[in-house]
C-alpha atoms as a PDB file:
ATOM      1  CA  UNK A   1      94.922  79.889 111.434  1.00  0.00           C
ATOM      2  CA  UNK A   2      96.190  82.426 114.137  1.00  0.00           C
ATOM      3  CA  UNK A   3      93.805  82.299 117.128  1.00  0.00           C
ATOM      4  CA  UNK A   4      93.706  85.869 117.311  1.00  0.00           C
ATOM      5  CA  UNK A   5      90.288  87.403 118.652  1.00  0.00           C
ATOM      6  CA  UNK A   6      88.676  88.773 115.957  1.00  0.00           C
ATOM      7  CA  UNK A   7      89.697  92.508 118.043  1.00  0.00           C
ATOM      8  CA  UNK A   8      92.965  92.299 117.597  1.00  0.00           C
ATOM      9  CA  UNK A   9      93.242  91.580 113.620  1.00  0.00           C
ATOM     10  CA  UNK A  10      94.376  93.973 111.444  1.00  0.00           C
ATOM     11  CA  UNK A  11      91.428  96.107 109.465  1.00  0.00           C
ATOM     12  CA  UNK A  12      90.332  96.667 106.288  1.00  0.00           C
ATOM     13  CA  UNK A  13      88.247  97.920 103.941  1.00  0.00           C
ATOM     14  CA  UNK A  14      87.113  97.017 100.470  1.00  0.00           C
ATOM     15  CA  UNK A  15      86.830  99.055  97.535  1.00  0.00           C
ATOM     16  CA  UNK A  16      84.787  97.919  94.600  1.00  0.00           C
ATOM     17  CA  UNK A  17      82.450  98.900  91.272  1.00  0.00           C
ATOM     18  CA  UNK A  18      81.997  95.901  90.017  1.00  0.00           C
ATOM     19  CA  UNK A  19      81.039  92.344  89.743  1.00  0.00           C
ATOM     20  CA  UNK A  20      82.774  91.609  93.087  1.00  0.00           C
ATOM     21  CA  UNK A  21      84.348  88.158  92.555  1.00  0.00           C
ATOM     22  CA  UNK A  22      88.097  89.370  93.989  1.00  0.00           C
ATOM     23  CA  UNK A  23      85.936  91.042  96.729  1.00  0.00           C
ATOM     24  CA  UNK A  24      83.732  87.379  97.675  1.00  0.00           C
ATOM     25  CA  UNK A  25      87.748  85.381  97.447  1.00  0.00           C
ATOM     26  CA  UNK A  26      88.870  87.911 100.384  1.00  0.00           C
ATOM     27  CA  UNK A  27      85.939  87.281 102.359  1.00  0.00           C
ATOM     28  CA  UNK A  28      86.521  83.669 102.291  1.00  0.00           C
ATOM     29  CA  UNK A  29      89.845  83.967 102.664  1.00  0.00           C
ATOM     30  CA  UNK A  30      89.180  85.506 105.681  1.00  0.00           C
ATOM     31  CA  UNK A  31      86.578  83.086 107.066  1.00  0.00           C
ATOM     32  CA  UNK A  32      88.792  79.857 105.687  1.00  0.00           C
ATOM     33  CA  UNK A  33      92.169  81.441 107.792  1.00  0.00           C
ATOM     34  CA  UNK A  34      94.002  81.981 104.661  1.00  0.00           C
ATOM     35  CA  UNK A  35      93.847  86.064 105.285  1.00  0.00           C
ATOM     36  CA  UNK A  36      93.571  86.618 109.393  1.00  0.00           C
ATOM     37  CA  UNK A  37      91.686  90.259 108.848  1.00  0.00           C
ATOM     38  CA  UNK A  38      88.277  91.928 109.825  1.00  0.00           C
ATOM     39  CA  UNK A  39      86.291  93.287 106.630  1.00  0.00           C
ATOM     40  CA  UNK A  40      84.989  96.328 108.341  1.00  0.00           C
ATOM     41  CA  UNK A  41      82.954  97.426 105.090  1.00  0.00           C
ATOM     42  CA  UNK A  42      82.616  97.034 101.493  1.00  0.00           C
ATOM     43  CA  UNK A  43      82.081 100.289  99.989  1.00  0.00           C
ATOM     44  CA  UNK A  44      80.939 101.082  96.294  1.00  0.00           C
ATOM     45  CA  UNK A  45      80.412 104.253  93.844  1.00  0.00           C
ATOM     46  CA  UNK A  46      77.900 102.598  92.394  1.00  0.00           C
ATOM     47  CA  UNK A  47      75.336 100.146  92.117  1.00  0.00           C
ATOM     48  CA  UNK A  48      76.807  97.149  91.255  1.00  0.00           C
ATOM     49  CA  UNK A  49      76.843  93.105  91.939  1.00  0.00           C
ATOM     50  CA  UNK A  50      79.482  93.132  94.610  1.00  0.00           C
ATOM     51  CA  UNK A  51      76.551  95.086  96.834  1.00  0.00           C
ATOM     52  CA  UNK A  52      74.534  91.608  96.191  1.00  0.00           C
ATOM     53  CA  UNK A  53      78.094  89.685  97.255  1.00  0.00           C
ATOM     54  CA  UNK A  54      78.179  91.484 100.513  1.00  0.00           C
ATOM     55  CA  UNK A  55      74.482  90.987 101.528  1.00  0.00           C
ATOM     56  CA  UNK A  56      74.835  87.370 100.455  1.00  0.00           C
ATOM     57  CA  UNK A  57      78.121  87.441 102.872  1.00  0.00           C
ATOM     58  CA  UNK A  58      76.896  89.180 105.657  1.00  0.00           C
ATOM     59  CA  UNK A  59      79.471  92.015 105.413  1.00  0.00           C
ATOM     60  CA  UNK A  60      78.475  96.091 105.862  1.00  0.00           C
ATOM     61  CA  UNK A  61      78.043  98.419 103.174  1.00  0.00           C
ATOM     62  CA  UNK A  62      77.981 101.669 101.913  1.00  0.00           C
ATOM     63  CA  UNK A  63      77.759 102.916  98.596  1.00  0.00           C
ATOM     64  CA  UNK A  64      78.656 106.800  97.767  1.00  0.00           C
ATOM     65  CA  UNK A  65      77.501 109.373  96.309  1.00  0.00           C
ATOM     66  CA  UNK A  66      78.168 111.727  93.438  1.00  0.00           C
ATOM     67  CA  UNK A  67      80.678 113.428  95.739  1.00  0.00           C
ATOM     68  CA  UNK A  68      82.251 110.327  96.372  1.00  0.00           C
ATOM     69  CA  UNK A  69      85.882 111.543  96.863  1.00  0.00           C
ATOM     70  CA  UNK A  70      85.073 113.582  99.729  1.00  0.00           C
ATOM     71  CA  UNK A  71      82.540 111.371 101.420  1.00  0.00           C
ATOM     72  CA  UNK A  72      85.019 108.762 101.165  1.00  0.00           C
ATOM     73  CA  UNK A  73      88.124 110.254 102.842  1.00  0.00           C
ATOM     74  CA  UNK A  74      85.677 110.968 105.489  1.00  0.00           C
ATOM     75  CA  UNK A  75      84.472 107.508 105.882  1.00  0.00           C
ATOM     76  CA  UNK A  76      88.055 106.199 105.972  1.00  0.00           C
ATOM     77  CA  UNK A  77      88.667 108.740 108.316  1.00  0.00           C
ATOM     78  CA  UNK A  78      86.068 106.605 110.921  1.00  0.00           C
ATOM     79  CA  UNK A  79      87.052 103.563 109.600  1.00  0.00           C
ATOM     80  CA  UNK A  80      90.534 103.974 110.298  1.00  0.00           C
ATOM     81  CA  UNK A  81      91.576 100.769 108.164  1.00  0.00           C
ATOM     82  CA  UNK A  82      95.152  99.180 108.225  1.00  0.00           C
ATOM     83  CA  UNK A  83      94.909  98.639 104.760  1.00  0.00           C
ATOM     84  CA  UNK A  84      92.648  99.941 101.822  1.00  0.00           C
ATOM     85  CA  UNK A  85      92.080  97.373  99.873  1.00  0.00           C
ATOM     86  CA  UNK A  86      90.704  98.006  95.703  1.00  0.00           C
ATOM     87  CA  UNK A  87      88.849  95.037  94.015  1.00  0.00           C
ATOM     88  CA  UNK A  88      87.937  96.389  90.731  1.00  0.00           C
ATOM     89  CA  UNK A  89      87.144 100.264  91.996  1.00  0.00           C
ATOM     90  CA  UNK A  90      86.533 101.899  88.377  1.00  0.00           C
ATOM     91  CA  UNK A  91      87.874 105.571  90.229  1.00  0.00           C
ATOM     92  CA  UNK A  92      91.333 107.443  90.141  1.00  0.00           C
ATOM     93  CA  UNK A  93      91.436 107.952  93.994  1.00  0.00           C
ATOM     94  CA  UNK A  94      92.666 111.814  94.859  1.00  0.00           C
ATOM     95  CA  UNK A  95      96.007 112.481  96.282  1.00  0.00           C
ATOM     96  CA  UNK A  96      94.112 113.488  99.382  1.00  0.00           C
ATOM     97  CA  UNK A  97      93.193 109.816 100.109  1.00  0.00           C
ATOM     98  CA  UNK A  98      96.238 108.175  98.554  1.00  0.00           C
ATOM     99  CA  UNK A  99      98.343 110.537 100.568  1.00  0.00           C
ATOM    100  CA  UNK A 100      96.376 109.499 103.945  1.00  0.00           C
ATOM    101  CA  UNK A 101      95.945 105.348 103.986  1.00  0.00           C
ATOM    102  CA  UNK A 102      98.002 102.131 103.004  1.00  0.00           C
ATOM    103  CA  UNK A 103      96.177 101.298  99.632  1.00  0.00           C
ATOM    104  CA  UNK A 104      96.622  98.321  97.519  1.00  0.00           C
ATOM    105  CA  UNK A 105      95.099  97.253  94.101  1.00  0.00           C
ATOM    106  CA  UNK A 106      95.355  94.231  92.205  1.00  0.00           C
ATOM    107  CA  UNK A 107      95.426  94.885  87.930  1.00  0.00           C
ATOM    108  CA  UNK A 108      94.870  92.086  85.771  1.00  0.00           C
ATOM    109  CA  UNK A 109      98.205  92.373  83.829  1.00  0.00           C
ATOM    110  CA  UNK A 110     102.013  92.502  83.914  1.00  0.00           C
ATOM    111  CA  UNK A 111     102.374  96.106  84.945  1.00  0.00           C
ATOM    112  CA  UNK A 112     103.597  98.439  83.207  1.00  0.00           C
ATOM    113  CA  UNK A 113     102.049  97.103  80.463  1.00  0.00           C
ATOM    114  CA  UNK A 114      98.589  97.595  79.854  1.00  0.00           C
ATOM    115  CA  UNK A 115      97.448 100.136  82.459  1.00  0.00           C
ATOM    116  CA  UNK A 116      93.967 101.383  83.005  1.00  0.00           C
ATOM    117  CA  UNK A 117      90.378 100.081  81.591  1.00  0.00           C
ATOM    118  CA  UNK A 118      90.108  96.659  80.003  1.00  0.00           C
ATOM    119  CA  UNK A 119      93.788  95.426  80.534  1.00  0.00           C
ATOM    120  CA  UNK A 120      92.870  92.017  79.531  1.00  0.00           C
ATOM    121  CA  UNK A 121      91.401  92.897  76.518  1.00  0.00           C
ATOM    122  CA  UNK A 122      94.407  94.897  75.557  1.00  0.00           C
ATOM    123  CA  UNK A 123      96.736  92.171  76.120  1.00  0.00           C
ATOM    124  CA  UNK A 124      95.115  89.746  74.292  1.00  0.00           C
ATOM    125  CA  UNK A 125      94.314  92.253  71.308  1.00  0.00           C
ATOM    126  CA  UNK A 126      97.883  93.281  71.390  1.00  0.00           C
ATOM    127  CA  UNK A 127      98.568  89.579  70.793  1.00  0.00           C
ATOM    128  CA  UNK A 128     101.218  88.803  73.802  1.00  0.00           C
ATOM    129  CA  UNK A 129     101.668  85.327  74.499  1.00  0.00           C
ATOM    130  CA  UNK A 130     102.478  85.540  78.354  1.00  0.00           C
ATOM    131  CA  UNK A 131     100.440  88.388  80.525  1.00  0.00           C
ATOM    132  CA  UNK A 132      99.635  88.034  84.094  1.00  0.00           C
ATOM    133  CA  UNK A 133      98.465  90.084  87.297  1.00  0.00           C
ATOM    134  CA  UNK A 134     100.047  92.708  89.631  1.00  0.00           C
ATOM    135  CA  UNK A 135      99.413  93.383  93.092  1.00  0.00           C
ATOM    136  CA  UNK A 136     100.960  97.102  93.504  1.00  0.00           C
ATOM    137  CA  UNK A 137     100.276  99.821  96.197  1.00  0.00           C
ATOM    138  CA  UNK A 138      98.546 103.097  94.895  1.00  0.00           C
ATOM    139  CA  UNK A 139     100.176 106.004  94.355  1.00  0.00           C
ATOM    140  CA  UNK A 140      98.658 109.406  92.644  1.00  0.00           C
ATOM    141  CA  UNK A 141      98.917 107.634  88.504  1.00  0.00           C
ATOM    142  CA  UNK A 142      97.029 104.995  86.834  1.00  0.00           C
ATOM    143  CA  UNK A 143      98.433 101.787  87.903  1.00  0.00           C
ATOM    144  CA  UNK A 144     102.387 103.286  87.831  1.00  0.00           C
ATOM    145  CA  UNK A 145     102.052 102.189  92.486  1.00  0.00           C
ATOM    146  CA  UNK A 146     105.390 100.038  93.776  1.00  0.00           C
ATOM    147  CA  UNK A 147     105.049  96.150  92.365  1.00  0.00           C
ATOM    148  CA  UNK A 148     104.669  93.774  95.789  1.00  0.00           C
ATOM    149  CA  UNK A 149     103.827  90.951  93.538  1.00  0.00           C
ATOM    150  CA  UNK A 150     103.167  89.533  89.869  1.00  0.00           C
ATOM    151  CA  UNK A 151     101.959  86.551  88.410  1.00  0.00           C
ATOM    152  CA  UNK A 152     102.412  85.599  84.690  1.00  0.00           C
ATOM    153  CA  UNK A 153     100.001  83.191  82.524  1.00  0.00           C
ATOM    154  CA  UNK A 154     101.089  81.916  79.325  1.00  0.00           C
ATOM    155  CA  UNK A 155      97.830  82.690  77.202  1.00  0.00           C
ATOM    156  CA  UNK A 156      98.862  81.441  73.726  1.00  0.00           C
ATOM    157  CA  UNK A 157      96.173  79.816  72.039  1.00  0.00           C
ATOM    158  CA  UNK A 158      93.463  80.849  74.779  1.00  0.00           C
ATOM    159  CA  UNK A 159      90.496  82.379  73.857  1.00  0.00           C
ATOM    160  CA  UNK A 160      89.762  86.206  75.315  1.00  0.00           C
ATOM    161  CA  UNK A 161      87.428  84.144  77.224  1.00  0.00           C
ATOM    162  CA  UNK A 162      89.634  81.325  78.601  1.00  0.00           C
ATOM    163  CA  UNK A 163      92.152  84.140  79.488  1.00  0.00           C
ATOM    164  CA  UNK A 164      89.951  85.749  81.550  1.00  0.00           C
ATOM    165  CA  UNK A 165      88.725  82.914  83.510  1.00  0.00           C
ATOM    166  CA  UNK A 166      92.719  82.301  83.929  1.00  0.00           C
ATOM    167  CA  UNK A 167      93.221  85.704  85.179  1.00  0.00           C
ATOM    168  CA  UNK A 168      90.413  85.736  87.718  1.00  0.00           C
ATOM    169  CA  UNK A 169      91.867  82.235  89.188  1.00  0.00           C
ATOM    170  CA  UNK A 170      95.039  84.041  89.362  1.00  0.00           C
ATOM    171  CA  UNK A 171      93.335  87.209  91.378  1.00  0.00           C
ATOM    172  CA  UNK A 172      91.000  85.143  93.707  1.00  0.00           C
ATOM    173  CA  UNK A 173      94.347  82.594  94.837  1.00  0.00           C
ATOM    174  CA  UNK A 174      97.259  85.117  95.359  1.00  0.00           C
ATOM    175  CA  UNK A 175      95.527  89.021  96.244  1.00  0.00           C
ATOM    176  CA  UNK A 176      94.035  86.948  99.661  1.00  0.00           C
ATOM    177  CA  UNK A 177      97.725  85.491 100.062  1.00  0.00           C
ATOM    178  CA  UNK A 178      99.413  88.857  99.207  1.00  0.00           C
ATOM    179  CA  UNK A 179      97.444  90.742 101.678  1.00  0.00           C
ATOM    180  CA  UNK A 180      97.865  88.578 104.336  1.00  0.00           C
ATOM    181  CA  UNK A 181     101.609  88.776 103.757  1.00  0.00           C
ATOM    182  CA  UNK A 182     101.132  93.020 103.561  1.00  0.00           C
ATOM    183  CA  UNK A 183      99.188  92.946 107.037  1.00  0.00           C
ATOM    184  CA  UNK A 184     100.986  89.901 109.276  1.00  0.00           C
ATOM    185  CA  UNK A 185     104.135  89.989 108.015  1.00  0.00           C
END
């Protein structure tokens, strides 16, 4: 682990809507020395379990309101990240905000297939035997961002259950690594 004061590591901030599990694997990351980066806020659009996660954790929050878009550019503003980071943030982010901050997202499948809501479920319904996850920067479109990194999982003969168990293991071990690499590289 670099023995860097906790000042002088690169900043982020965490976007989520969601259940929060990618969200609670970069906080550990972080406190194990696998991602050397302050978590300078989780923020939300919505109530949702990752709020709990970052109580539990210890780690500031804010979630915004209906005129989220704004509020948020504002916030960044402050916050003045190094990197945005998206853990499951259910919102098309405005060219205003994409235009303005280093974003990244991780999207559980082998982009470009399977954009948007549900990719999982999509893939497996589709009936592909291999499908995966992509760690992209954000751009104005759904999930069309530059590819930094992809993972594939063979999935034939996996429940849609057992797939996306696989998936998450995927997300929680390489979007810690993958940022690291983006911020200390």
């Amino acid at each position: 682990m670099s023995r860097m004061s906790k000042s002088k590591l690169p900043n982020i901030v965490i976007l989520a809507s969601g259940n929060g599990s990618n969200f609670e694997a970069i906080v550990n990351a972080t406190r194990k020395g696998i991602l050397n980066a302050n978590i300078l806020r989780l923020i939300t659009n919505k109530k949702c379990f990752a709020e709990e996660r970052a109580k539990k954790l210890g780690i500031s929050h804010t979630r915004l309101k209906d005129n989220w878009a704004e509020e948020l550019f504002v916030l960044l503003k402050e916050l003045a990240p190094d990197l945005v980071v998206l853990a499951g943030f259910m919102k098309i982010l405005p060219s205003k905000i994409v235009n303005n901050f280093k974003i990244v997202n991780i999207h559980p499948s082998l982009l470009p297939a399977f954009p948007g809501k549900d990719a999982i479920k999509q893939a497996y319904e589709y009936g592909v035997k291999v499908t995966g996850i992509t760690i992209h920067f954000v751009d104005e479109g759904v999930d069309t961002g530059p590819i930094i990194f992809q993972k594939a999982l063979e999935i034939d003969g996996l429940t849609l259950e057992e797939v996306e168990k696989e998936i998450h293991k995927l997300e929680h071990k390489h979007y810690p690594q993958v940022i690291e690499s983006i911020l200390n590289s």
